[in-house]
Protein backbone atom coordinates (compact mmCIF):
# COMPACT_ATOMS: atom_id res chain seq x y z
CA UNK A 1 5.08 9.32 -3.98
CA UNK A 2 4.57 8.11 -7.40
CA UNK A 3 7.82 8.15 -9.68
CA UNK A 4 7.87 8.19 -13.51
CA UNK A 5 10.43 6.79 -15.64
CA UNK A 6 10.37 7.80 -19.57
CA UNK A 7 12.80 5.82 -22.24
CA UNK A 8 12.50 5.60 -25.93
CA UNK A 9 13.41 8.59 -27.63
CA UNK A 10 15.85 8.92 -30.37
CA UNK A 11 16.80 10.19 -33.80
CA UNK A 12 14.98 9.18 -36.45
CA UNK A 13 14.16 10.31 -40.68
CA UNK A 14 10.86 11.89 -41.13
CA UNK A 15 8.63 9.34 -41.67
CA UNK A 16 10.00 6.37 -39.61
CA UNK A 17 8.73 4.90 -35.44
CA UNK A 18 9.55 5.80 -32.37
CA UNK A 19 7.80 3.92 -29.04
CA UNK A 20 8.72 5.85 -25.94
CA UNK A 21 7.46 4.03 -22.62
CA UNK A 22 6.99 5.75 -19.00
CA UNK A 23 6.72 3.53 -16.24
CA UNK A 24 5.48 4.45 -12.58
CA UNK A 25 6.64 3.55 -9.45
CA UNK A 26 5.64 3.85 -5.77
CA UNK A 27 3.26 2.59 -3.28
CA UNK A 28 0.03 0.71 -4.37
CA UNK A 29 -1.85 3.31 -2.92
CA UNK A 30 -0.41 5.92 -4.36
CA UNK A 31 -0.72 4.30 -7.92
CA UNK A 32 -4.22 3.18 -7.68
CA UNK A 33 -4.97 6.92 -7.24
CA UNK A 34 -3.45 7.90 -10.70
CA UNK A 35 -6.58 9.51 -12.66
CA UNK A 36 -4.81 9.16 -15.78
CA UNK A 37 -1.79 9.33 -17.48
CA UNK A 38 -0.35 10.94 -20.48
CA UNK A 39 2.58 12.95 -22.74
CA UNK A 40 3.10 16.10 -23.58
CA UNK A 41 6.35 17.44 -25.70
CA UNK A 42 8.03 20.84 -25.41
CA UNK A 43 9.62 21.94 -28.55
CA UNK A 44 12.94 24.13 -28.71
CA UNK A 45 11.34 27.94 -28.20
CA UNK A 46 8.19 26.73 -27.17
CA UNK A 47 5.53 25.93 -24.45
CA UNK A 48 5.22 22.58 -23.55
CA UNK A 49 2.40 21.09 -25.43
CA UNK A 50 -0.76 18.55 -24.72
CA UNK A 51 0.12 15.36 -26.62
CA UNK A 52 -1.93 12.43 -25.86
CA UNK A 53 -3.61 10.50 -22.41
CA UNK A 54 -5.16 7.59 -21.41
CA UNK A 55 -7.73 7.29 -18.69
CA UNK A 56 -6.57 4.71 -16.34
CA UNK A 57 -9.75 2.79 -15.29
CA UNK A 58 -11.38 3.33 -18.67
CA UNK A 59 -8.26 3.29 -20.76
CA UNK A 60 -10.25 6.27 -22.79
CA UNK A 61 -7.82 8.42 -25.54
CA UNK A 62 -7.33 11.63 -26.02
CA UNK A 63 -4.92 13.43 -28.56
CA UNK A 64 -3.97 16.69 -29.82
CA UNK A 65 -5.21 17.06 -33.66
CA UNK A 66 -1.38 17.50 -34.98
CA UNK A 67 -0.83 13.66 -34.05
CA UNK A 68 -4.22 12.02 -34.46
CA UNK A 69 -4.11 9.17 -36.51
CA UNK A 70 -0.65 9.04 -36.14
CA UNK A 71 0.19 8.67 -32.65
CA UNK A 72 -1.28 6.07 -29.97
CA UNK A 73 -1.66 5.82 -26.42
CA UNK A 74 -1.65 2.53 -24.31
CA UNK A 75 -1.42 1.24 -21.32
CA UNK A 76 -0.07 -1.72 -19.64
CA UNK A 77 -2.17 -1.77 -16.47
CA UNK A 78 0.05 -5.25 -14.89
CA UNK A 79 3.34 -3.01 -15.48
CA UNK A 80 2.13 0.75 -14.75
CA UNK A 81 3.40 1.57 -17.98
CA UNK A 82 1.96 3.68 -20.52
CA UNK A 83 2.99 3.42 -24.21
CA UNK A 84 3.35 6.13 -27.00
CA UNK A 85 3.64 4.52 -30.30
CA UNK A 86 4.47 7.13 -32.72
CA UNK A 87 4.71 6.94 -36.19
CA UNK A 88 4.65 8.71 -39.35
CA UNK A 89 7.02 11.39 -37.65
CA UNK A 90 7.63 14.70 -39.08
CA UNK A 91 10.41 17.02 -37.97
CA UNK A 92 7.66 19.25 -36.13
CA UNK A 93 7.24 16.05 -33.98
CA UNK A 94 10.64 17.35 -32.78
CA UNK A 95 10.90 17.62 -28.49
CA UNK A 96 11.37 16.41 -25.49
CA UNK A 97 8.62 14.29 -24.71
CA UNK A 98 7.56 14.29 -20.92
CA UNK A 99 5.23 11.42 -18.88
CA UNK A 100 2.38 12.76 -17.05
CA UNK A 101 0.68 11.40 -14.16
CA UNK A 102 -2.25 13.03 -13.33
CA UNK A 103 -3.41 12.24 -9.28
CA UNK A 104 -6.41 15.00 -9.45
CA UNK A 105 -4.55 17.43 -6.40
CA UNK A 106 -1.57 17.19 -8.35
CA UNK A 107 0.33 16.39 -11.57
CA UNK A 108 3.90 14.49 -11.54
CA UNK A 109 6.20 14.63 -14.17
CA UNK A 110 9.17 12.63 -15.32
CA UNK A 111 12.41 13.47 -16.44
CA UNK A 112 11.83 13.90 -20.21
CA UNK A 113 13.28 11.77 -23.56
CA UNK A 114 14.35 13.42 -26.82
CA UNK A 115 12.81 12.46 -29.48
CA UNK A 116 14.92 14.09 -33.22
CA UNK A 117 13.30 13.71 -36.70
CA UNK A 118 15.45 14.37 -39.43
CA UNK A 119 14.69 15.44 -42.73
């Protein structure tokens, strides 16, 4: 069973970095049959939200439009880790931000970072 591990969030002004990571664990069978993997971010009073993934064969992007050209996605296929640079942040960027692992028959989630923008 594939594990994720999330780390990275924090407070920071409007405008500044954040990098959160998510690393997955588990058996090499289990993580050679991650599909993808990706983020999404559930705001206080709201649905959890699409953010950004990355195929993991193809290492093709996706994003949501609200963080295109601001966000991006990598991976680090040697250390099952993906990366979510973010910068430019706005308060609206303002969640916890959740790893995704995507297995096709199922989805697996991780435990969730905060990420604060001030101001």
């Amino acid at each position: 069973q594939v594990q994720l591990v999330e780390s990275g969030g924090d407070l920071v002004q409007s405008g500044g970095s954040l990098r959160l990571s998510c690393t997955a664990s588990g058996t090499t069978s289990d993580l050679k049959s991650l599909l993808s993997m990706g983020w999404y971010r559930r705001a206080p009073g709201n649905q959890r939200e699409f953010v950004a993934h990355i195929t993991t064969t193809t290492h093709t992007t996706n994003y949501a439009a609200s963080v295109k050209g601001r966000f991006t996605i990598a991976r680090d296929s040697a250390k099952n880790t993906v990366y979510l640079q973010m910068n430019d942040l706005k308060p609206e960027d303002t969640a916890v931000y959740y790893c995704n692992a995507n297995k096709g028959t199922a989805q697996i989630w991780g435990q969730g970072t905060q990420v604060t923008v001030s101001s």
